[in-house]
N, C-alpha and C. Protein backbone atom coordinates (compact mmCIF):
# COMPACT_ATOMS: atom_id res chain seq x y z
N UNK A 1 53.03 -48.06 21.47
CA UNK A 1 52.75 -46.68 21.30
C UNK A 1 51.84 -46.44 20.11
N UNK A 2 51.97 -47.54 18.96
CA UNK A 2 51.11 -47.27 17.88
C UNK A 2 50.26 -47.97 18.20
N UNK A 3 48.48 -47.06 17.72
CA UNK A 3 47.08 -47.83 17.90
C UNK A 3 46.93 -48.50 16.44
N UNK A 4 46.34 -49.17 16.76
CA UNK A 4 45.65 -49.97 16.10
C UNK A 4 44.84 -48.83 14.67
N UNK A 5 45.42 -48.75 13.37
CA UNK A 5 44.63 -48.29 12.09
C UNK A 5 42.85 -48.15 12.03
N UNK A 6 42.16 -47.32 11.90
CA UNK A 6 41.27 -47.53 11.97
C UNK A 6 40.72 -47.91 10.46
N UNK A 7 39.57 -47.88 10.05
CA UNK A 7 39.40 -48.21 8.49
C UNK A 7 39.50 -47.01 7.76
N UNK A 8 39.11 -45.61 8.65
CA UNK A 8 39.02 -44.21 7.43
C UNK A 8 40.36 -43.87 7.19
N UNK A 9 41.73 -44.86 7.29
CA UNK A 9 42.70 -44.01 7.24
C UNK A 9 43.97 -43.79 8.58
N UNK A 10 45.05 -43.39 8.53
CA UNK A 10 45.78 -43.82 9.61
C UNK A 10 44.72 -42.68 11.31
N UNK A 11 45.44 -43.21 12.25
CA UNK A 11 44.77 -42.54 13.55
C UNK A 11 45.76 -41.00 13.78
N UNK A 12 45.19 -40.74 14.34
CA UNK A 12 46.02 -38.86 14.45
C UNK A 12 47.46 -39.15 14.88
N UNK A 13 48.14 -40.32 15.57
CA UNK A 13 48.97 -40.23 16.53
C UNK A 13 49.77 -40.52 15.10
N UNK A 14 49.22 -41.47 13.90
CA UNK A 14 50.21 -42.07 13.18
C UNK A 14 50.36 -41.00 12.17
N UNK A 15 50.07 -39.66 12.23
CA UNK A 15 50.13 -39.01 11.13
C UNK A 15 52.09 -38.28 11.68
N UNK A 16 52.45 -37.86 10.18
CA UNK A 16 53.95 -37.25 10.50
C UNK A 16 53.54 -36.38 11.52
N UNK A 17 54.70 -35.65 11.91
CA UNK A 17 54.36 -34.39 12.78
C UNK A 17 54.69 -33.56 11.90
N UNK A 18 53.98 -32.36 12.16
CA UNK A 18 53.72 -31.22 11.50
C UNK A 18 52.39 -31.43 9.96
N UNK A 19 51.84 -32.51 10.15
CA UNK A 19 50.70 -32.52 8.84
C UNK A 19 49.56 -32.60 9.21
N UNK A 20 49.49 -31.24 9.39
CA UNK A 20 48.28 -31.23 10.38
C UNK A 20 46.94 -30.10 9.38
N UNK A 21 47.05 -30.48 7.88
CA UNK A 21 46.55 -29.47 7.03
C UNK A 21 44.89 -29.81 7.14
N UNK A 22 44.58 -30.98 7.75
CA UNK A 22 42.97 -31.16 7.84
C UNK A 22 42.94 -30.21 8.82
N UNK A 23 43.45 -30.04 10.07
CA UNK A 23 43.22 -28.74 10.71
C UNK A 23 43.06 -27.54 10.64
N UNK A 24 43.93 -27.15 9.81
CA UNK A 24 44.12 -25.48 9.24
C UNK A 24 43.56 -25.62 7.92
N UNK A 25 42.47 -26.36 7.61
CA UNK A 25 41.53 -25.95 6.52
C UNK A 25 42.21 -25.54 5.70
N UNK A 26 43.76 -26.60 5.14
CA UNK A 26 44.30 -26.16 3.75
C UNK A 26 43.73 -27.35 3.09
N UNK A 27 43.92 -26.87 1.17
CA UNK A 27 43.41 -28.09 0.55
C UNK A 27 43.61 -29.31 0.58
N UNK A 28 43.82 -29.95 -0.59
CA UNK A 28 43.94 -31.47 -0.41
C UNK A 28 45.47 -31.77 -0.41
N UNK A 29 46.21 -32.82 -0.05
CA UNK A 29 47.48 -32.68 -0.05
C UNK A 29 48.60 -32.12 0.56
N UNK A 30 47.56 -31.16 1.73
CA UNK A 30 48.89 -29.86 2.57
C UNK A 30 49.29 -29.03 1.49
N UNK A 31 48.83 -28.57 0.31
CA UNK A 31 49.27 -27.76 -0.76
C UNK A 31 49.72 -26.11 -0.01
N UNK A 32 49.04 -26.14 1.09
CA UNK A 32 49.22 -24.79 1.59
C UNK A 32 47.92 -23.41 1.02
N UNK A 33 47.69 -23.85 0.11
CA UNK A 33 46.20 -23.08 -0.41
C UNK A 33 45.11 -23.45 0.45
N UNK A 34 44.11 -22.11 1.32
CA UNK A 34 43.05 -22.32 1.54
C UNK A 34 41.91 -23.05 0.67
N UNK A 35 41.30 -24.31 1.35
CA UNK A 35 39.66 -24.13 0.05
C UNK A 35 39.16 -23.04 0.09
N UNK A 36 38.72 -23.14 -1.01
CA UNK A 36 38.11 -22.13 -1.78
C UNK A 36 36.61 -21.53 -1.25
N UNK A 37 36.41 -22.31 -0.24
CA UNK A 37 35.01 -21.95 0.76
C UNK A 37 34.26 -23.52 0.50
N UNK A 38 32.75 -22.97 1.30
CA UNK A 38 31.82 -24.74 1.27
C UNK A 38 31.77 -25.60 -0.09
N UNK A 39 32.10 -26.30 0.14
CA UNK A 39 31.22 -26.84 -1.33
C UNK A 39 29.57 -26.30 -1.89
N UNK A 40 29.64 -26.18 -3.15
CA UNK A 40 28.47 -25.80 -3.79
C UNK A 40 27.65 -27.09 -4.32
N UNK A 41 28.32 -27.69 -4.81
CA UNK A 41 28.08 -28.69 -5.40
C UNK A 41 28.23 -30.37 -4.85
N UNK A 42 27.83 -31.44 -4.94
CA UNK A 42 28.55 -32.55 -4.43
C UNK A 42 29.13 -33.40 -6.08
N UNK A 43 30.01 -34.24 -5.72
CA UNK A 43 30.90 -35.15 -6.24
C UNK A 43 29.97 -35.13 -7.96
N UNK A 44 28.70 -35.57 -7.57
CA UNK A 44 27.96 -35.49 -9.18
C UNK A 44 26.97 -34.52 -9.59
N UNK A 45 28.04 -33.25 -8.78
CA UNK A 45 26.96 -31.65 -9.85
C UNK A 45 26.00 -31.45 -9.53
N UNK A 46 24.99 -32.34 -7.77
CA UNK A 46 24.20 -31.72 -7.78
C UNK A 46 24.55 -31.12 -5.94
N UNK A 47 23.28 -30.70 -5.68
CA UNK A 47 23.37 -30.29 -4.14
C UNK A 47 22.86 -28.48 -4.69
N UNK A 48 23.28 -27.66 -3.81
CA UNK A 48 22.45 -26.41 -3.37
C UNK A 48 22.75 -25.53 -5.14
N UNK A 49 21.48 -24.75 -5.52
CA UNK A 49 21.46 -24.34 -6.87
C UNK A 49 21.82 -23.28 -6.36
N UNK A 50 20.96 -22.21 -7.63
CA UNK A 50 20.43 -20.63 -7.52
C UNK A 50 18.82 -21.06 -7.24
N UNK A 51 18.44 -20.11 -7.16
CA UNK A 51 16.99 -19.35 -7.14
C UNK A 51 16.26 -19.89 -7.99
N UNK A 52 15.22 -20.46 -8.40
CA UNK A 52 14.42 -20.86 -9.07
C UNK A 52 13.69 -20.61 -10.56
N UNK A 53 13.20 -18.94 -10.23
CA UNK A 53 13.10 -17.90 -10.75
C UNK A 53 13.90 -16.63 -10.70
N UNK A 54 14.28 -15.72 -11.04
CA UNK A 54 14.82 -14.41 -10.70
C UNK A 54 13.56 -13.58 -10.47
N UNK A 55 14.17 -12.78 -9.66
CA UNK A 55 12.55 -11.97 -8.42
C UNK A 55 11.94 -11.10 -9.54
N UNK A 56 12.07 -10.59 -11.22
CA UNK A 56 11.23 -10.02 -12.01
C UNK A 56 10.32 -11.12 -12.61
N UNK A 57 10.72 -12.30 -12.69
CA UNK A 57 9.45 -13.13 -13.33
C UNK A 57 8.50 -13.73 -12.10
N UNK A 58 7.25 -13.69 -13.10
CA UNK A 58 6.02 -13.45 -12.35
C UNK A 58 6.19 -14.85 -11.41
N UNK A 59 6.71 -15.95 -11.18
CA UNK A 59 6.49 -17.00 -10.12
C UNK A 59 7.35 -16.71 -9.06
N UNK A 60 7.97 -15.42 -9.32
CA UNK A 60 8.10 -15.49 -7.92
C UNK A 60 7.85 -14.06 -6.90
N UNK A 61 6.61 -13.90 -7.43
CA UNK A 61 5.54 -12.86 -6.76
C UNK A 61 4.55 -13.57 -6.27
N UNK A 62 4.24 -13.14 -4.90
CA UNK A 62 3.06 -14.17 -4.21
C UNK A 62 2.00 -13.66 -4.79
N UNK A 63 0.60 -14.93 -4.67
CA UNK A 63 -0.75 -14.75 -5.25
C UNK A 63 -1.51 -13.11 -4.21
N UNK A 64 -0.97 -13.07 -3.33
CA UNK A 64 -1.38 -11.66 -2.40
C UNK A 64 -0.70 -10.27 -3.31
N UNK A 65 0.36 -10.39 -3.80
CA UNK A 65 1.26 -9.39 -4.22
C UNK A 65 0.70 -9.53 -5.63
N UNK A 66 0.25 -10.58 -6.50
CA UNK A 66 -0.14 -10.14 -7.93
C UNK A 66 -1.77 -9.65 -7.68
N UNK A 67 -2.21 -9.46 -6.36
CA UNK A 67 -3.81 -9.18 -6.64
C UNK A 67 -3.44 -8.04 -6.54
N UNK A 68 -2.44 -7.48 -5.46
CA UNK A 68 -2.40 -6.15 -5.22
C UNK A 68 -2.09 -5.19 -6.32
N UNK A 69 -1.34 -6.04 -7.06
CA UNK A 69 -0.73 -5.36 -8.53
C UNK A 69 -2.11 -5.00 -9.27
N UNK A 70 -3.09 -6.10 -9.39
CA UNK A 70 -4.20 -6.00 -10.21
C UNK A 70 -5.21 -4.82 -9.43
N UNK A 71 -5.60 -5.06 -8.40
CA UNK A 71 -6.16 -3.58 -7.63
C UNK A 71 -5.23 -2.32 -7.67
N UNK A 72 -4.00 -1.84 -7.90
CA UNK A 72 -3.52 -1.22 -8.19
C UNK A 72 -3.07 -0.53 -9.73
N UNK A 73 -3.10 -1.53 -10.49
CA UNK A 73 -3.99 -1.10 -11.93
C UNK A 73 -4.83 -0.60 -12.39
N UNK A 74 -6.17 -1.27 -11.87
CA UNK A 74 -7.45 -0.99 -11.83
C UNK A 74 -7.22 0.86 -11.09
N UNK A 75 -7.45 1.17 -10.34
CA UNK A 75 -7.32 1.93 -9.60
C UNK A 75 -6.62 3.08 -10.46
N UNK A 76 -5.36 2.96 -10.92
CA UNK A 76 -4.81 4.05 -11.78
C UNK A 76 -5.34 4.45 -13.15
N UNK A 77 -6.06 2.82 -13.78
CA UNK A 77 -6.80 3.63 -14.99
C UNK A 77 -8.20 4.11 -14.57
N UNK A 78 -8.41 4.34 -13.24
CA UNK A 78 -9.61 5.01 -13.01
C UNK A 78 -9.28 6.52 -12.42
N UNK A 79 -8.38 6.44 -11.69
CA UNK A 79 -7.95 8.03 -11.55
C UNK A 79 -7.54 9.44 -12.45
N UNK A 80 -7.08 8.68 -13.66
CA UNK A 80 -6.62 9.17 -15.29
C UNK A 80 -8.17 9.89 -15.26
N UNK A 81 -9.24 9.16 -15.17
CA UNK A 81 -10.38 9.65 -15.27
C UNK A 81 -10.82 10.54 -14.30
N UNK A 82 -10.99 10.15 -13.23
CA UNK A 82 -11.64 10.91 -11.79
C UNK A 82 -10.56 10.94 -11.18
N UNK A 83 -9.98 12.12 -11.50
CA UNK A 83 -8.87 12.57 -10.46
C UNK A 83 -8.82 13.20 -8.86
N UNK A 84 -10.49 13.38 -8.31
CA UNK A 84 -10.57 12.73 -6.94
C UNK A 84 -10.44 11.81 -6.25
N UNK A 85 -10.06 10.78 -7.14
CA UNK A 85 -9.95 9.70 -6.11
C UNK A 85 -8.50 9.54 -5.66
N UNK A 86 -7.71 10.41 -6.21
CA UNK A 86 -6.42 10.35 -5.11
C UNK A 86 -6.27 10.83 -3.88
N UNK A 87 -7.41 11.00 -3.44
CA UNK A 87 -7.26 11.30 -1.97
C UNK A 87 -8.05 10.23 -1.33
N UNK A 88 -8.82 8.99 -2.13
CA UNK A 88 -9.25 7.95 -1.75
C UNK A 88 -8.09 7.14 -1.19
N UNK A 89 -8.37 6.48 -0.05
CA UNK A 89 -7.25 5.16 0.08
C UNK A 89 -8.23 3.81 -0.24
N UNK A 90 -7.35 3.00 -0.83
CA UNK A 90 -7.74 1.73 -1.36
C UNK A 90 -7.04 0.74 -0.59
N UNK A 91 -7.66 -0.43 -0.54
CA UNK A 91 -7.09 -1.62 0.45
C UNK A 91 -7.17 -2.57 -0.09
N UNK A 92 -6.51 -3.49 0.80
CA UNK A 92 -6.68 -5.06 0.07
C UNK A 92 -6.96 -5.92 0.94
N UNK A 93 -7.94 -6.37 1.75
CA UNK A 93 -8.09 -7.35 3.15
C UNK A 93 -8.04 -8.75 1.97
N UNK A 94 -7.53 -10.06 3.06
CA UNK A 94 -8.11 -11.41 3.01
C UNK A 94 -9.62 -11.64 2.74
N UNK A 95 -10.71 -11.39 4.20
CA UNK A 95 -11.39 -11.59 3.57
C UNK A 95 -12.72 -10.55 4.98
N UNK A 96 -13.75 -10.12 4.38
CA UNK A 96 -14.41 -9.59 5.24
C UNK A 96 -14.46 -10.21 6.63
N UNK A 97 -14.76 -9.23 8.09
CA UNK A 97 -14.65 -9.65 9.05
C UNK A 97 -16.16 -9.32 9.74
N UNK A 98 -16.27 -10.75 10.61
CA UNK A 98 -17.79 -10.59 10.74
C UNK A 98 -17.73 -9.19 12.17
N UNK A 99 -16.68 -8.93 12.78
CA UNK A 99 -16.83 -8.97 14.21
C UNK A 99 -16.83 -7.17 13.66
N UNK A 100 -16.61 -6.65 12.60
CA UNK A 100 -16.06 -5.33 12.56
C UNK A 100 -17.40 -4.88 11.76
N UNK A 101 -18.41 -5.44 11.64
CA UNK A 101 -19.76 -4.95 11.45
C UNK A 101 -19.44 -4.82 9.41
N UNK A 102 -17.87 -5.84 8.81
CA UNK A 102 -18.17 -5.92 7.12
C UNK A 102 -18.77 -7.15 6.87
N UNK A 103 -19.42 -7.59 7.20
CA UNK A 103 -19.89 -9.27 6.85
C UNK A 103 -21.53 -9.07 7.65
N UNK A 104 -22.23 -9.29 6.94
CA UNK A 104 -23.72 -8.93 7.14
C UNK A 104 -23.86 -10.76 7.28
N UNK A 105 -24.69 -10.91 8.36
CA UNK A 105 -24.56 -12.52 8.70
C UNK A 105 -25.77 -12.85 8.33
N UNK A 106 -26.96 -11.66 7.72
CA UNK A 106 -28.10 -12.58 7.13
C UNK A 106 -28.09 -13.14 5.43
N UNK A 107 -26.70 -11.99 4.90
CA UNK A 107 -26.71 -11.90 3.54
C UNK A 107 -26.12 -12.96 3.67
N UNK A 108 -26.76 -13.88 2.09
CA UNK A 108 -26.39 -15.13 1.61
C UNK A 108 -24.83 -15.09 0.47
N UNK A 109 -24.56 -14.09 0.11
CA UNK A 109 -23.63 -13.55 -0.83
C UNK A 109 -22.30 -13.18 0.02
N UNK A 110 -21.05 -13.14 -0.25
CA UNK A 110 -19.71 -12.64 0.68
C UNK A 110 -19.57 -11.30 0.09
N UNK A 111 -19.75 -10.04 0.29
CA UNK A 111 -19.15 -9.35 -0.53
C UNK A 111 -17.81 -9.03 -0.85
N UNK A 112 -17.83 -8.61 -2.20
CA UNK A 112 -16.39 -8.53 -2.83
C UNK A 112 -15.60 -7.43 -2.55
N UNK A 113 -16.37 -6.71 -2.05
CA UNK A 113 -15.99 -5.45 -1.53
C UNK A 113 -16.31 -4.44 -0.71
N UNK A 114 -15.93 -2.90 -0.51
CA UNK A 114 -17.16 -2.24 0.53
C UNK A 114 -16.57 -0.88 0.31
N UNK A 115 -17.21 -0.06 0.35
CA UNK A 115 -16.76 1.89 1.06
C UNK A 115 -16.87 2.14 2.10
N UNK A 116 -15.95 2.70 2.89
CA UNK A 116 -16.51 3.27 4.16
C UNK A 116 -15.94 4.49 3.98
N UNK A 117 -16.75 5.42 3.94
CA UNK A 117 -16.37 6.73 3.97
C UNK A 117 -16.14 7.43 5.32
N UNK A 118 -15.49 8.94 4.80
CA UNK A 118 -14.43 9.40 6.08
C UNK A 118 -15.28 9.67 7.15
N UNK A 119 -14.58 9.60 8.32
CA UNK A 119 -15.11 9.65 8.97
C UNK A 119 -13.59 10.02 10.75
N UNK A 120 -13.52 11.30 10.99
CA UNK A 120 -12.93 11.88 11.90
C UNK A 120 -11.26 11.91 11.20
N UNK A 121 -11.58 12.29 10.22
CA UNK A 121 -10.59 12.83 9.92
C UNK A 121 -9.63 11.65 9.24
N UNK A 122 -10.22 10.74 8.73
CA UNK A 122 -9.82 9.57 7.75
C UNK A 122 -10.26 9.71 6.36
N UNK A 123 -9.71 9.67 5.25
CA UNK A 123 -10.06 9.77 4.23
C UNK A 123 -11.09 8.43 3.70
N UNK A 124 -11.98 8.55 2.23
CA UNK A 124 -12.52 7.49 2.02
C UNK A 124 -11.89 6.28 1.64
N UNK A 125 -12.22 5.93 2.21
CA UNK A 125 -11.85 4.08 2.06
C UNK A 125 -12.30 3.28 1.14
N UNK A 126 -11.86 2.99 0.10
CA UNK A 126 -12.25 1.52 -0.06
C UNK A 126 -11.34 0.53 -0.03
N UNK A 127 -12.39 -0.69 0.25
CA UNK A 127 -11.63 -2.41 0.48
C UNK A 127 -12.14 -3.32 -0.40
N UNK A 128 -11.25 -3.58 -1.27
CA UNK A 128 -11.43 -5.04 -1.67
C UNK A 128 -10.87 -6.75 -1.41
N UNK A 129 -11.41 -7.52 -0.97
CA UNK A 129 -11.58 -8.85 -0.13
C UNK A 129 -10.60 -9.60 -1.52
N UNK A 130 -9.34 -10.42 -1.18
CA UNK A 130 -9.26 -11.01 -2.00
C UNK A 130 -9.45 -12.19 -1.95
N UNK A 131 -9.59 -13.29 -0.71
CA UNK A 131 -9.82 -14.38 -1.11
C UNK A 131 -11.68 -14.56 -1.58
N UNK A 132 -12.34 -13.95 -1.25
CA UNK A 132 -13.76 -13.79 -2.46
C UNK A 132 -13.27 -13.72 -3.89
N UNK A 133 -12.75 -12.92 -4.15
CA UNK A 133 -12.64 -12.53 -5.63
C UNK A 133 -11.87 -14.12 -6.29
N UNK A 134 -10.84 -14.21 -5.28
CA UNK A 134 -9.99 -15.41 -5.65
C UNK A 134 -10.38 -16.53 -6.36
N UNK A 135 -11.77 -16.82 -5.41
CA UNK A 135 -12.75 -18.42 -5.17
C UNK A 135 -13.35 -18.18 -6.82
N UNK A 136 -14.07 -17.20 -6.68
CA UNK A 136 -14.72 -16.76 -7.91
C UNK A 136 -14.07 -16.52 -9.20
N UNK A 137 -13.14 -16.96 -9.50
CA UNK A 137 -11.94 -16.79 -10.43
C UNK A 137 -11.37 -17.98 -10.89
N UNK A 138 -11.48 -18.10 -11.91
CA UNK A 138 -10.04 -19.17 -12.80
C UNK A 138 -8.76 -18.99 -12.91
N UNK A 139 -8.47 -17.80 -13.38
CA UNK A 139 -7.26 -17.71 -13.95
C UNK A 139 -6.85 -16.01 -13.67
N UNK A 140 -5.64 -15.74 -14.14
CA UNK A 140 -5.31 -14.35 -13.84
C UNK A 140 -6.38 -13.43 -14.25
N UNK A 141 -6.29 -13.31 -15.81
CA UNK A 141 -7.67 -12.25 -16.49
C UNK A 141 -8.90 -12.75 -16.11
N UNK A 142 -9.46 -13.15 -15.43
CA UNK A 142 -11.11 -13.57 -15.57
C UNK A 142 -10.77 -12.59 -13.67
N UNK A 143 -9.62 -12.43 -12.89
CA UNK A 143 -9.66 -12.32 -11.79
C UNK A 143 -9.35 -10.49 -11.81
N UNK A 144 -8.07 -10.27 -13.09
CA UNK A 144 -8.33 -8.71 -13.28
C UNK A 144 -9.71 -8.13 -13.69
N UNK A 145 -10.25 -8.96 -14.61
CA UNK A 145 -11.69 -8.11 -14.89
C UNK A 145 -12.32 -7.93 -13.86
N UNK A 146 -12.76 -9.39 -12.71
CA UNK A 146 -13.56 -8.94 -11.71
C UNK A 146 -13.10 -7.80 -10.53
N UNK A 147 -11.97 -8.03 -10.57
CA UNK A 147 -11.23 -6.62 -9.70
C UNK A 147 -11.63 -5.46 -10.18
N UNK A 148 -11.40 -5.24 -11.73
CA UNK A 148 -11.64 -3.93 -11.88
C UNK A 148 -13.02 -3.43 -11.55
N UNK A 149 -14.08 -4.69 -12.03
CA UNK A 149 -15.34 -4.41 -11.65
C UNK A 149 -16.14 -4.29 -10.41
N UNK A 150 -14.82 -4.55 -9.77
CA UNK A 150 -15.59 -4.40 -7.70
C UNK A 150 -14.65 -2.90 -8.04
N UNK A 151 -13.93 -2.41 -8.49
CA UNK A 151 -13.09 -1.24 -8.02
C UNK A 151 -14.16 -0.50 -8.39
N UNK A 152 -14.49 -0.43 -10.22
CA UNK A 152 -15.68 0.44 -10.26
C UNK A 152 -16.98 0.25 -9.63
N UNK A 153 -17.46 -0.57 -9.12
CA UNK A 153 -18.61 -0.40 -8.40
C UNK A 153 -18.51 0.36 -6.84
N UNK A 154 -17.56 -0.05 -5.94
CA UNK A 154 -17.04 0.69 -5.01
C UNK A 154 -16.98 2.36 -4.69
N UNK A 155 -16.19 2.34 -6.48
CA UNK A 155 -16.16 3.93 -6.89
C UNK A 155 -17.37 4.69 -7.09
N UNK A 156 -18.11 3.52 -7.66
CA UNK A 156 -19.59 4.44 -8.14
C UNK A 156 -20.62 4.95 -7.02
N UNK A 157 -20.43 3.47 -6.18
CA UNK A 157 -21.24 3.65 -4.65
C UNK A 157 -20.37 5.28 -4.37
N UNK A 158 -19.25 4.94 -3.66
CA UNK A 158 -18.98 6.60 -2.93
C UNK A 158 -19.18 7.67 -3.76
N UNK A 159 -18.75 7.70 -5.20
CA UNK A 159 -19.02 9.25 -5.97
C UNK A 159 -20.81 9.39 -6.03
N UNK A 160 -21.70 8.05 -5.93
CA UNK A 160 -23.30 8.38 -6.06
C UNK A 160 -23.41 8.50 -7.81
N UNK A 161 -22.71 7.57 -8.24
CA UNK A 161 -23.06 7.30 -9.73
C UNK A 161 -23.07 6.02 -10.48
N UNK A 162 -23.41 5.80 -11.32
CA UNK A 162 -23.91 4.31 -11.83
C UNK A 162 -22.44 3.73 -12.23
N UNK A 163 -22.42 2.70 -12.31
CA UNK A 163 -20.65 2.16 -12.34
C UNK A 163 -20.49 2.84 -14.00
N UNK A 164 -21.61 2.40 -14.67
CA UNK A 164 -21.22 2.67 -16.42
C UNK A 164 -20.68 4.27 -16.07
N UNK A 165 -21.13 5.41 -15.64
CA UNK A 165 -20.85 6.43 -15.98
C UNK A 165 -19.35 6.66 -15.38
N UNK A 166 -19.21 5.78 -14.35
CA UNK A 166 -17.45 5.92 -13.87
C UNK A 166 -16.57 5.34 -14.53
N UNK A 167 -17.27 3.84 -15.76
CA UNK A 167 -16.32 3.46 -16.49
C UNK A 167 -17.06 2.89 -17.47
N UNK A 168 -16.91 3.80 -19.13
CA UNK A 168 -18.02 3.15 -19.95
C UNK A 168 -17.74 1.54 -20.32
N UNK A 169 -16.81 1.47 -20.06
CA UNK A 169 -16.28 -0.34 -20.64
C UNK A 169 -16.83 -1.22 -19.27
N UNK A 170 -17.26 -0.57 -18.42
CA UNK A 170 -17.92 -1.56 -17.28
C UNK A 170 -19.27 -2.78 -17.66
N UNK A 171 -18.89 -3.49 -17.78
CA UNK A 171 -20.09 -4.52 -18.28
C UNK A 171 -19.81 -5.38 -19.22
N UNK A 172 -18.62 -4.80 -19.97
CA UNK A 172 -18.80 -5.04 -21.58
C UNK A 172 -18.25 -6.61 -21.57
N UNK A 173 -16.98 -6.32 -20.81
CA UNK A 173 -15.93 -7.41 -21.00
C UNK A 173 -16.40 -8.52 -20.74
């Protein structure tokens, strides 16, 4: 009637009757206490953490979400000034599209940006391209300055004024 022991330990038939606590997911011993849930950890402290970063420090905002932050900067210290442009909408594409008539296929240059003004009842538009700006960039600040400087040029094209007069610090930096 008794099998043969296997190596992990006696076989189910040889256990007492009634110790059946690997079943009912009590702890070690039949103590009668549930575990305490999955393991977190294994035997030497390591296995599943926390989070890497916590979601306010900057690594763990995507490179799409910190440009948007930076075009959205730009943008507010220019409205402080020209308070028409809150009825401008501002954008953020990847990258110009040849098929939608923004990518001029003789120009040798990508542009960094564009206006399209309203048109049936759409307000003015502008778009700025971020993987252009991206390529053209080192580091965070060398990538806010050029943002701000496609925002003011954008701005200057639709208002019909020279970028300096929409932002005297345009050039400087």
């Amino acid at each position: 009637m008794n099998s043969p022991a296997t190596p992990g330990g006696p076989d189910r038939d040889d256990r007492e009757d009634g110790d059946d606590s690997r079943e009912r997911g009590e702890g070690a011993g039949g103590s009668g206490r549930p575990d305490p849930g999955p393991r977190r950890r294994d035997r030497h402290g390591r296995g599943m953490r926390g989070p890497v970063a916590p979601p306010q420090v900057p690594l763990a905002v995507s490179r799409s979400e910190a440009f948007d932050d930076l075009v959205r900067d730009s943008v507010s210290r220019l409205e402080r000034r020209w308070p028409q442009l809150t009825g401008v909408e501002f954008a953020v594409q990847e990258v110009p599209r040849s098929d939608d008539g923004e990518l001029d296929e003789q120009a040798e240059a990508v542009p960094l940006g564009r206006v399209a003004e309203s048109r049936s009842g759409r307000p003015d538009r502008i778009v700025v391209y971020r993987r252009p700006v991206e390529i053209r960039t080192r580091n965070r600040d060398e990538r806010a300055l050029l943002v701000h400087e496609v925002v003011v040029e954008q701005v200057a094209e639709l208002l019909g004024l020279s970028p300096e007069s929409v932002d005297p610090r345009y050039g400087q930096d």
